[in-house]
N, C-alpha and C. Protein backbone atom coordinates (compact mmCIF):
# COMPACT_ATOMS: atom_id res chain seq x y z
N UNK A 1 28.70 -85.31 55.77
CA UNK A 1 29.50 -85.64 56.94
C UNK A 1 30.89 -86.07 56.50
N UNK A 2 32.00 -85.91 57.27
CA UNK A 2 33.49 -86.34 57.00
C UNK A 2 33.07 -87.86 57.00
N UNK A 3 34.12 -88.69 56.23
CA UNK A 3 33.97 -89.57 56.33
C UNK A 3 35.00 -90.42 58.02
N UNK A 4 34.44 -91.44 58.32
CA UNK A 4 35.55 -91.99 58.93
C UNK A 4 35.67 -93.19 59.02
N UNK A 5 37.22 -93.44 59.49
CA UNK A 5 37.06 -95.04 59.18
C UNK A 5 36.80 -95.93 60.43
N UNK A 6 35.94 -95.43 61.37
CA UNK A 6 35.16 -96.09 62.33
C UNK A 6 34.20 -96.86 61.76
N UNK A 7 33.61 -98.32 61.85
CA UNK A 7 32.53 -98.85 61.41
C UNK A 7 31.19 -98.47 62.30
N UNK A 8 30.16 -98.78 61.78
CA UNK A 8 28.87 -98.23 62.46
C UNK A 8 29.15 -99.36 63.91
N UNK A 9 29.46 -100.15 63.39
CA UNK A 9 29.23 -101.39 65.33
C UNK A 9 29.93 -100.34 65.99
N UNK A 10 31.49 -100.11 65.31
CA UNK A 10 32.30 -99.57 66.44
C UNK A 10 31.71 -98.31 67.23
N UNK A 11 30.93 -97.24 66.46
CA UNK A 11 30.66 -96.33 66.79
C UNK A 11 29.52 -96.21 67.86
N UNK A 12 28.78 -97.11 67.40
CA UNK A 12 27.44 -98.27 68.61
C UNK A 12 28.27 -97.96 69.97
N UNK A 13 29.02 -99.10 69.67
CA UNK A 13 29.94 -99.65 70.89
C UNK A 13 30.68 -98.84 71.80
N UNK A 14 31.00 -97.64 71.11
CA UNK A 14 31.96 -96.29 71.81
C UNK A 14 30.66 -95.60 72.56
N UNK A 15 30.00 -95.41 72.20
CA UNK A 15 28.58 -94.42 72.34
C UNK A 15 28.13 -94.95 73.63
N UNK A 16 27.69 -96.52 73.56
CA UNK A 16 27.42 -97.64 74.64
C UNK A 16 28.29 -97.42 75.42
N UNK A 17 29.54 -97.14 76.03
CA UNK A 17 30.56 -96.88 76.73
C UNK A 17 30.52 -95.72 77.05
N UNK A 18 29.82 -94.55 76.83
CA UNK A 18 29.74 -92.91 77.15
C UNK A 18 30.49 -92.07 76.32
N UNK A 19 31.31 -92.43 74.86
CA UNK A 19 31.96 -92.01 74.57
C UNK A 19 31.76 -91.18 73.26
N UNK A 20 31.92 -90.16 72.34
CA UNK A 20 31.84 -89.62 71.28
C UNK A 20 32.90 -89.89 70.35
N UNK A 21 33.17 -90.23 69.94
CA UNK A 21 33.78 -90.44 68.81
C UNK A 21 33.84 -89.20 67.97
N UNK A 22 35.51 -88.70 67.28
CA UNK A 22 35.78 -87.71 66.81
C UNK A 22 35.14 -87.76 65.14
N UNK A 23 34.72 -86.59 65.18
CA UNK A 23 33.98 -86.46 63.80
C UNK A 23 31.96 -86.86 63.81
N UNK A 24 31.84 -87.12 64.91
CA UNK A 24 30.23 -87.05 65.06
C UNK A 24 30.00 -85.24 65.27
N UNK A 25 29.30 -85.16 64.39
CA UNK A 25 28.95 -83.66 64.44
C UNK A 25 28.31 -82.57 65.40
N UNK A 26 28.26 -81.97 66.01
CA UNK A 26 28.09 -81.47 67.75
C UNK A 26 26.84 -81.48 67.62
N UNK A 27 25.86 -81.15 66.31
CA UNK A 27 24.52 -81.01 66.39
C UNK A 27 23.77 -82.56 67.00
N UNK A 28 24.48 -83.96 66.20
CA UNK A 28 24.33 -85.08 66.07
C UNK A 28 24.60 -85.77 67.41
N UNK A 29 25.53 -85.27 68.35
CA UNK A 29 25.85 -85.69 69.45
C UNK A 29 24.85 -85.08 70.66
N UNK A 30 24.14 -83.80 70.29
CA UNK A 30 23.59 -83.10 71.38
C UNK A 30 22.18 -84.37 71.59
N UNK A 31 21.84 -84.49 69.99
CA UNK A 31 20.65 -85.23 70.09
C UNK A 31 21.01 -86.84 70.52
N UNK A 32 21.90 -87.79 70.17
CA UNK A 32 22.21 -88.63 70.83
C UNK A 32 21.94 -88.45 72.44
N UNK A 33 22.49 -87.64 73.04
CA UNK A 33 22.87 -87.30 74.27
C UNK A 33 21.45 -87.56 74.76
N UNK A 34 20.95 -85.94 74.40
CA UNK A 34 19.58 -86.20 75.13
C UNK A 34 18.34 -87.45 74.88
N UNK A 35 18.68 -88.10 73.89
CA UNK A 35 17.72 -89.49 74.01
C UNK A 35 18.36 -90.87 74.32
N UNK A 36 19.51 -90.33 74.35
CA UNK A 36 20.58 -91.50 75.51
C UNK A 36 20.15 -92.98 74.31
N UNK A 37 20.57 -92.61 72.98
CA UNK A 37 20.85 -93.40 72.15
C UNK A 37 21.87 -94.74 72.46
N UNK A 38 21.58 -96.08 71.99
CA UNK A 38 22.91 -96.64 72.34
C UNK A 38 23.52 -96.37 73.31
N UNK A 39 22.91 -96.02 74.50
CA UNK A 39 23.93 -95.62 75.94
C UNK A 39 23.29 -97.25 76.53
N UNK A 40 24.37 -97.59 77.44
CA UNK A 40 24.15 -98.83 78.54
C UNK A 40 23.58 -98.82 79.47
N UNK A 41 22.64 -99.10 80.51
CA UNK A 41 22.43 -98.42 81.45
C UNK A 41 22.89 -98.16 82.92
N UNK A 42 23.90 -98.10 82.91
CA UNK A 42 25.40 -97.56 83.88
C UNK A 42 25.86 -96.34 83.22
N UNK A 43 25.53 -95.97 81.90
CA UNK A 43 25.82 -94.82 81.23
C UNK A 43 24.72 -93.48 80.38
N UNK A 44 23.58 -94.08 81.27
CA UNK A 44 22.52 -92.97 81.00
C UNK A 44 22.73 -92.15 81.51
N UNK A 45 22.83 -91.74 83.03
CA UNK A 45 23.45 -90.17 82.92
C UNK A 45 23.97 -89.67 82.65
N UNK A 46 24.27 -88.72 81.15
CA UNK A 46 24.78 -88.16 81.04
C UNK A 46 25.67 -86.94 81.59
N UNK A 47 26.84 -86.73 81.94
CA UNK A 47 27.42 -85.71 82.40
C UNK A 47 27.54 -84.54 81.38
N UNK A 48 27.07 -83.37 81.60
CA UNK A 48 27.12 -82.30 80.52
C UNK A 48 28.25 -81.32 80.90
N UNK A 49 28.70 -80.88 79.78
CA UNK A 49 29.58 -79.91 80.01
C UNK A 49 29.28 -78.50 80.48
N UNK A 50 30.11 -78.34 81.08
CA UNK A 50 29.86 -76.95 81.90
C UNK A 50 28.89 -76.03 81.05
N UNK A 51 29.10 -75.50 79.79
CA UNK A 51 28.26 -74.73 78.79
C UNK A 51 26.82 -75.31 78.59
N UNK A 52 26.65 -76.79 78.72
CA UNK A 52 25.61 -77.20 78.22
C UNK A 52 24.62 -77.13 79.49
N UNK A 53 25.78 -77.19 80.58
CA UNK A 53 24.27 -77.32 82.39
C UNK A 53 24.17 -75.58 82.15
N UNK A 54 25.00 -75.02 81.94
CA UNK A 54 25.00 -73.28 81.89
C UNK A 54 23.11 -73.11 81.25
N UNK A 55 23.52 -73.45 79.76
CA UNK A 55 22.34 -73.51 79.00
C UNK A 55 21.22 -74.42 79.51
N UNK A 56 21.29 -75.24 79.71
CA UNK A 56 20.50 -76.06 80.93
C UNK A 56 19.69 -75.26 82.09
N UNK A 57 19.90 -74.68 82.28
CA UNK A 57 19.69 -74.01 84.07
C UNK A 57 19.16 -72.55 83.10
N UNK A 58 19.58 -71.90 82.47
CA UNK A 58 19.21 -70.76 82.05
C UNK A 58 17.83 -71.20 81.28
N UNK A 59 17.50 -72.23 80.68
CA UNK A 59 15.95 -73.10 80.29
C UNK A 59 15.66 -72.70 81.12
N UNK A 60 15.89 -73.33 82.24
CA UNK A 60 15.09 -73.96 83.32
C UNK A 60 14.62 -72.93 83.87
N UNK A 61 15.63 -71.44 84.06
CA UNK A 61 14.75 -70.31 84.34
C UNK A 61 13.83 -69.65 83.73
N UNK A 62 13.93 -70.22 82.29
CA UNK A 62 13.00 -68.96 81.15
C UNK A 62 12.15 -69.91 81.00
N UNK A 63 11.26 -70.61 81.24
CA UNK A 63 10.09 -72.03 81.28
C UNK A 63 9.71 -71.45 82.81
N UNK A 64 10.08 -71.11 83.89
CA UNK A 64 9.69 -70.60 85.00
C UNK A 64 9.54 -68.99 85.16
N UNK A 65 9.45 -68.68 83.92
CA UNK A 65 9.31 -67.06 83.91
C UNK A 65 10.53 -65.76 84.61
N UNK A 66 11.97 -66.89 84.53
CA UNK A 66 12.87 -65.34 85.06
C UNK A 66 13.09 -64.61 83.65
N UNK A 67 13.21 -63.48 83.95
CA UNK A 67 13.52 -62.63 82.96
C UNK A 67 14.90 -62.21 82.89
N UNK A 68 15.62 -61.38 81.55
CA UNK A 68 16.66 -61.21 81.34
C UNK A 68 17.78 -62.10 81.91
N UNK A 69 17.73 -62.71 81.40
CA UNK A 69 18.77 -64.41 81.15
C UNK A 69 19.53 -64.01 80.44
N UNK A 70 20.71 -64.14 81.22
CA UNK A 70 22.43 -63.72 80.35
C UNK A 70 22.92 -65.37 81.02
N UNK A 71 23.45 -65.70 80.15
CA UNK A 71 24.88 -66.60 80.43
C UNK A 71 26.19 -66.33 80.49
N UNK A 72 27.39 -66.25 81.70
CA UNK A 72 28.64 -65.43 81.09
C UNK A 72 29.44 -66.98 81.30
N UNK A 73 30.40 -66.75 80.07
CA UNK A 73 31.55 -67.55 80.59
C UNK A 73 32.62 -66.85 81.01
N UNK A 74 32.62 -67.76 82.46
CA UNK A 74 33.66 -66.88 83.49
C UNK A 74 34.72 -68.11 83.41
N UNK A 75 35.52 -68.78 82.25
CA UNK A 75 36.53 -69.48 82.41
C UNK A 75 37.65 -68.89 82.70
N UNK A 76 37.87 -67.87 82.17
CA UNK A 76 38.99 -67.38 82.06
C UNK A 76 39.03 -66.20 83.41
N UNK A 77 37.79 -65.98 83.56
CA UNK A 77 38.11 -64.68 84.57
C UNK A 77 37.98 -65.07 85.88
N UNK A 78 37.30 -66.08 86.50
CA UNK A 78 37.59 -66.89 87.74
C UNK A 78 37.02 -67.82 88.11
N UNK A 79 37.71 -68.40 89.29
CA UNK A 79 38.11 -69.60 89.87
C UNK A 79 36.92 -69.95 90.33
N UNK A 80 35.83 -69.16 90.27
CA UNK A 80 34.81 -69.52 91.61
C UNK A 80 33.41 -70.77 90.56
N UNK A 81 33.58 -70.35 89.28
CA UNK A 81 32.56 -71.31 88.13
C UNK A 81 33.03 -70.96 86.95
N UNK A 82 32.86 -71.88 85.99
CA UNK A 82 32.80 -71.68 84.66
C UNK A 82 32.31 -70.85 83.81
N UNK A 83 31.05 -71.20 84.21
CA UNK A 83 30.12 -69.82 83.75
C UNK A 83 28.61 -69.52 85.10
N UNK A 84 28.19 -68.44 85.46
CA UNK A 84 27.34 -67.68 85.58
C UNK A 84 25.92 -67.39 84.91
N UNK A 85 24.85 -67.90 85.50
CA UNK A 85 23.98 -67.62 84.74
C UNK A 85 23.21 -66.55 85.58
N UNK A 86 22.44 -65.50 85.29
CA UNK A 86 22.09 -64.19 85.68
C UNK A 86 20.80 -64.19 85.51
N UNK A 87 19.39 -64.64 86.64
CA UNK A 87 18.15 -64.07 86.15
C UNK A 87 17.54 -63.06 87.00
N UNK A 88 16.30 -62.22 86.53
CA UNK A 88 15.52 -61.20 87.95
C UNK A 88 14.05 -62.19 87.62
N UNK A 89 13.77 -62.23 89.21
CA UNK A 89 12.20 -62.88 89.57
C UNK A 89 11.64 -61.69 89.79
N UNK A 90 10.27 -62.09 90.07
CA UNK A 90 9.49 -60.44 90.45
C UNK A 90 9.22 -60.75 91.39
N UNK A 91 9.33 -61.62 92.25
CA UNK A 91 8.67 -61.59 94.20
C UNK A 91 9.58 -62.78 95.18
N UNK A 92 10.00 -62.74 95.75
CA UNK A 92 10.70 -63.61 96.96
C UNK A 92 9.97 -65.46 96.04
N UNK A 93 8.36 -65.52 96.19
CA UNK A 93 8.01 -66.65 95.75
C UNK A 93 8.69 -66.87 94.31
N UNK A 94 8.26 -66.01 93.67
CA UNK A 94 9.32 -66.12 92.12
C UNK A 94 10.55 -66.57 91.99
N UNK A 95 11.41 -66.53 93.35
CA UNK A 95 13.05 -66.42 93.19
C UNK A 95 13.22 -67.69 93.61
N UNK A 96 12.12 -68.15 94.76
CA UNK A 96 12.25 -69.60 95.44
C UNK A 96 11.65 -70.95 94.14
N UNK A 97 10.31 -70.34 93.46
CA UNK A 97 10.69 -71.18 92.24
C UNK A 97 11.30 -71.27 91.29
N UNK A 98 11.95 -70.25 91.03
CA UNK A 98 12.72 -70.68 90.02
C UNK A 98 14.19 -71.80 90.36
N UNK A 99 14.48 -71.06 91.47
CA UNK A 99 16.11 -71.50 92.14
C UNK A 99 15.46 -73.53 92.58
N UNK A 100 14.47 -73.15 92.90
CA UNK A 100 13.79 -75.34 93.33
C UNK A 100 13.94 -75.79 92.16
N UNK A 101 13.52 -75.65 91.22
CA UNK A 101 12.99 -75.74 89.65
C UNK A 101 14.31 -76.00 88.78
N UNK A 102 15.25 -75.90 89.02
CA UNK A 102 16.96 -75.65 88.63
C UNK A 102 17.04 -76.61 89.27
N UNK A 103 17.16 -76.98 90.40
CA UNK A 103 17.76 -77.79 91.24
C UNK A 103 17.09 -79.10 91.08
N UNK A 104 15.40 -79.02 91.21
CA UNK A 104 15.12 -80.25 91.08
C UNK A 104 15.50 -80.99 89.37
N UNK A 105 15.23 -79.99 88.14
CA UNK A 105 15.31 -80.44 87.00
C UNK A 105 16.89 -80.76 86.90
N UNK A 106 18.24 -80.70 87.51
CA UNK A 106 19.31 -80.54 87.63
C UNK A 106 19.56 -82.44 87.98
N UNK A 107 19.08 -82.32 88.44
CA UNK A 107 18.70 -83.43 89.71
C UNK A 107 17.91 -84.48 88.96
N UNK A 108 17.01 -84.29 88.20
CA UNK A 108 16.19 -85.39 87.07
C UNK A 108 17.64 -86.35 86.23
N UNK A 109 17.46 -84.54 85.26
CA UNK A 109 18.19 -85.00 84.07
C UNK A 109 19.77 -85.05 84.03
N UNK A 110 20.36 -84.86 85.05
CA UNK A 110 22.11 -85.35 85.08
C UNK A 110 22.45 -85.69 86.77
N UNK A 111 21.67 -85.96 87.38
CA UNK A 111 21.76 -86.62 88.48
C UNK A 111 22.63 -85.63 89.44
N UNK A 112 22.67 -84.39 89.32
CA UNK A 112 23.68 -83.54 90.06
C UNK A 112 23.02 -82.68 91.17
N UNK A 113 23.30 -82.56 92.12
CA UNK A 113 22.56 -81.85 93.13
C UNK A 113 23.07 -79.91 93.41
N UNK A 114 22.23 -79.64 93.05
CA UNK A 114 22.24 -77.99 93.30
C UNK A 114 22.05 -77.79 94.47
N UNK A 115 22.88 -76.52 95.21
CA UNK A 115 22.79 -76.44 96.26
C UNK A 115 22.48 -74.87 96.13
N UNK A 116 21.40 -74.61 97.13
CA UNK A 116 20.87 -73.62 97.30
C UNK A 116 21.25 -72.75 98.50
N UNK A 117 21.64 -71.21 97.72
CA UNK A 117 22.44 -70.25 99.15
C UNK A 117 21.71 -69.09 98.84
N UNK A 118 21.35 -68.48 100.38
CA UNK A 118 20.40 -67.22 100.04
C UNK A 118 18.79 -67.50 100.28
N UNK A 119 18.36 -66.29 100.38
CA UNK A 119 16.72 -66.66 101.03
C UNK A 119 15.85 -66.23 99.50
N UNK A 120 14.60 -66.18 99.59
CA UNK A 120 13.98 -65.04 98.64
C UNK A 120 13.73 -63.86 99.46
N UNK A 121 13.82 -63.65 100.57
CA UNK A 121 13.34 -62.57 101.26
C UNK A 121 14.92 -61.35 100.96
N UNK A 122 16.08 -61.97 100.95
CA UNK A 122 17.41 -61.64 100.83
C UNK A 122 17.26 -60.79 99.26
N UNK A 123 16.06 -61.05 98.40
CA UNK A 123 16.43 -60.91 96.85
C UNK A 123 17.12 -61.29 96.29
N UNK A 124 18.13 -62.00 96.78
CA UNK A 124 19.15 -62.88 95.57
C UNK A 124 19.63 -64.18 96.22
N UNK A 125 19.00 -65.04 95.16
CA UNK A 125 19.35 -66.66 95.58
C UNK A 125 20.24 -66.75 94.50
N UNK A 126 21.66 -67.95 95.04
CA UNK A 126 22.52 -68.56 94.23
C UNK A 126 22.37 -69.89 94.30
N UNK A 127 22.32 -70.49 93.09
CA UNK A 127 22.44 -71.98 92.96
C UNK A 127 23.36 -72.58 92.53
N UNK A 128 24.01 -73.30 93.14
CA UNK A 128 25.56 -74.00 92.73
C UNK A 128 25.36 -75.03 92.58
N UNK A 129 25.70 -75.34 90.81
CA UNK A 129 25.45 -76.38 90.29
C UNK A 129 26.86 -77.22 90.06
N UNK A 130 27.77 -76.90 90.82
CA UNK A 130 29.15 -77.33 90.16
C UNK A 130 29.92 -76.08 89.62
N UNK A 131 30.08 -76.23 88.13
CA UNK A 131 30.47 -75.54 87.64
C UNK A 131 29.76 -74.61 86.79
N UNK A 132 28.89 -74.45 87.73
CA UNK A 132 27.63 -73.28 87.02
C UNK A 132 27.25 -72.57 88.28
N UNK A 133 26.89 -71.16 88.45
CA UNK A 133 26.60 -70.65 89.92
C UNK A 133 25.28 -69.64 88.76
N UNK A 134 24.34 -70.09 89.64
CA UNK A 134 22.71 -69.45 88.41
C UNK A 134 22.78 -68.36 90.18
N UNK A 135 22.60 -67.40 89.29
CA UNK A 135 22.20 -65.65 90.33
C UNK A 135 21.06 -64.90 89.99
N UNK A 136 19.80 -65.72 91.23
CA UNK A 136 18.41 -65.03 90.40
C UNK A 136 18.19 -64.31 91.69
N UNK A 137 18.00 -63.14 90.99
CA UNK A 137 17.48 -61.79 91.61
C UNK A 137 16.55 -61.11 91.60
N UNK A 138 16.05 -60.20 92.09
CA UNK A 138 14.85 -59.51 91.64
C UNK A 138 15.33 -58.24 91.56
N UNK A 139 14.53 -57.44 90.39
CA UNK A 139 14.60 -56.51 89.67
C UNK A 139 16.28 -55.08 90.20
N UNK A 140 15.24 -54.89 91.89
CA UNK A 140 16.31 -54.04 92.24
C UNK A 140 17.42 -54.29 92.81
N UNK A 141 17.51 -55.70 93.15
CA UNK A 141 19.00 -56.15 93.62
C UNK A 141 19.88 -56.29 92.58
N UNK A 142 19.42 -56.53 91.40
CA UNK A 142 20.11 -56.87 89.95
C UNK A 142 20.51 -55.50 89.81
N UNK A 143 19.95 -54.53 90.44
CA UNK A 143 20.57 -52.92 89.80
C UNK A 143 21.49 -52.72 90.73
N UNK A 144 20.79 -52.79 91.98
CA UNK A 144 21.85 -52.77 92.99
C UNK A 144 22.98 -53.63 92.42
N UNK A 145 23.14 -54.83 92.68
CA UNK A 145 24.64 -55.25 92.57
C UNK A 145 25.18 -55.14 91.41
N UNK A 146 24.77 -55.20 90.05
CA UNK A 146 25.25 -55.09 88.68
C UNK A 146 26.31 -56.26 88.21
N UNK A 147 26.07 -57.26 88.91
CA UNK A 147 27.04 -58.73 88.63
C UNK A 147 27.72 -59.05 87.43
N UNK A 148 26.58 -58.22 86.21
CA UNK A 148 27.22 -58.65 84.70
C UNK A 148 28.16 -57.04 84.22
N UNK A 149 28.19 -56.24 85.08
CA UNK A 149 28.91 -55.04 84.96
C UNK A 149 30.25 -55.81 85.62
N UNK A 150 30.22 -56.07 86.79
CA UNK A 150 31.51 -56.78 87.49
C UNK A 150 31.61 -57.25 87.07
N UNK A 151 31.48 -58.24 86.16
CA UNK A 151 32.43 -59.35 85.34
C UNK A 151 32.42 -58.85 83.88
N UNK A 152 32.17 -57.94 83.49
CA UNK A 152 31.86 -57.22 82.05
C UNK A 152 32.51 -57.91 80.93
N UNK A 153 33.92 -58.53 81.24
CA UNK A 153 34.79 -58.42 80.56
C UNK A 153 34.08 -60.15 79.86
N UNK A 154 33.39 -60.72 80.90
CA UNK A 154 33.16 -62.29 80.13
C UNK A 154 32.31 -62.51 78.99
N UNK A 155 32.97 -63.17 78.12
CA UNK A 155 31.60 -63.12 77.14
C UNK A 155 30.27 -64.03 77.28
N UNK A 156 29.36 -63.60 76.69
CA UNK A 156 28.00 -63.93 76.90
C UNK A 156 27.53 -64.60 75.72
N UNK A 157 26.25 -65.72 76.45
CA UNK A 157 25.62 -66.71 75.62
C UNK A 157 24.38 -66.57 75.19
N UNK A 158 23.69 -66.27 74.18
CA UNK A 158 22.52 -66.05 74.65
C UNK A 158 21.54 -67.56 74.09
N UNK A 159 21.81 -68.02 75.03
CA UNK A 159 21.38 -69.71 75.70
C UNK A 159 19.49 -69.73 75.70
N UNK A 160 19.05 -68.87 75.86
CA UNK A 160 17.83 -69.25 75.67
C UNK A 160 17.17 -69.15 74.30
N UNK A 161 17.51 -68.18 74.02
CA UNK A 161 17.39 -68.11 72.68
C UNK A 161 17.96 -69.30 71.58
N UNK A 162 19.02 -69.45 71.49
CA UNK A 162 19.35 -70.56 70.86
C UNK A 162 18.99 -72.26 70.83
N UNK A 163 18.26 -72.04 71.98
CA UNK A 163 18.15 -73.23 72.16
C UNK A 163 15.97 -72.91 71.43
N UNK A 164 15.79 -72.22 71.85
CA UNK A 164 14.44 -72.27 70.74
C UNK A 164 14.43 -72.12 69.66
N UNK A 165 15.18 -71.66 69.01
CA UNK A 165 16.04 -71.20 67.49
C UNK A 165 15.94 -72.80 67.16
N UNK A 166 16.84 -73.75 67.82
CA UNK A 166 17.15 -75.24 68.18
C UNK A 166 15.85 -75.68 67.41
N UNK A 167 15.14 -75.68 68.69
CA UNK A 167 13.46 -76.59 68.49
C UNK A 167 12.93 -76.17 67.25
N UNK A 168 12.98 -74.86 67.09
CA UNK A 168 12.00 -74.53 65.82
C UNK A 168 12.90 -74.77 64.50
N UNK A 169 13.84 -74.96 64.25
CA UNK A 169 14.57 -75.43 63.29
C UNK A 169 14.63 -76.94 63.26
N UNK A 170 14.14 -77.71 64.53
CA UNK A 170 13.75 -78.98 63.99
C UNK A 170 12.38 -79.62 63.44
N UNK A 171 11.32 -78.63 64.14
CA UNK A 171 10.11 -78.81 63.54
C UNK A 171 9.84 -78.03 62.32
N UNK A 172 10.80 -77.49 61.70
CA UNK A 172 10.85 -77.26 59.96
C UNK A 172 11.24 -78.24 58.91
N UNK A 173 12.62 -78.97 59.82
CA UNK A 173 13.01 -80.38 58.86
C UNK A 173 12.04 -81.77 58.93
């Protein structure tokens, strides 16, 4: 690790306040985060960054069985979210759990309320998480509309994957 000339209290004490301190290593901070280390409790919810609820919500679909999970970051290409997350359900019930399942786990672990637009009978529910809009579809509306063709140009995360890559690289150390 770099060294710094923060003392361990101080770094306690910043952390206890919601804060990261420059030079904690992103791997080192993810895990702080999620076990809300040294946080106060006025500062347990964590607020995640747009990429991390992105990756967040794209879990939350692949643990509920949506398939083909893309993440795009749409920072640069528009105004409407940050990033886009893209799944297909296989039945109206499929689309309604997954899109509850986002919202309620949204709602646990960062206290943010998803708002739900669209039916399952419609084939495509959107969930607006803020700065995340999750677009779960089923099979032929995903062909029909081609959402990750229309935004082609954004680049992509592949968020589920990495994040099991994640787990299983900690149960090796």
């Amino acid at each position: 690790l770099p060294l710094s000339d923060l003392a361990s209290t101080e770094i306690r004490r910043k952390l206890a306040e919601g804060e990261f301190p420059s030079g904690i290593p992103e791997q080192v901070a993810d895990y702080i985060r999620q076990r809300r280390f040294y946080m106060s409790e006025e500062k347990q919810v964590v607020k995640p960054t747009a990429k991390e609820l992105a990756c967040f919500c794209a879990n939350v679909a692949d643990q509920r069985k949506g398939s083909d999970i893309i993440v795009m970051d749409m920072t640069e290409l528009s105004a409407i979210a940050d990033y886009f997350v893209i799944c297909t359900g296989t039945s109206a019930p499929h689309l309604r759990a997954i899109s509850e399942n986002i919202q309620k786990e949204a709602k646990e672990k960062y206290d943010l309320r998803g708002k739900i637009d669209g039916t399952p009978e419609s084939n495509w529910i959107i969930v607006d998480v803020g700065n995340v809009m999750v677009h779960i579809f089923t099979e032929d509306s995903r062909n029909l509309y081609q959402l990750e063709n229309l935004w082609g140009d954004a680049a992509k995360i592949d968020a589920v994957i990495k994040e099991k890559q994640q787990k299983k690289s900690r149960l090796i150390e």
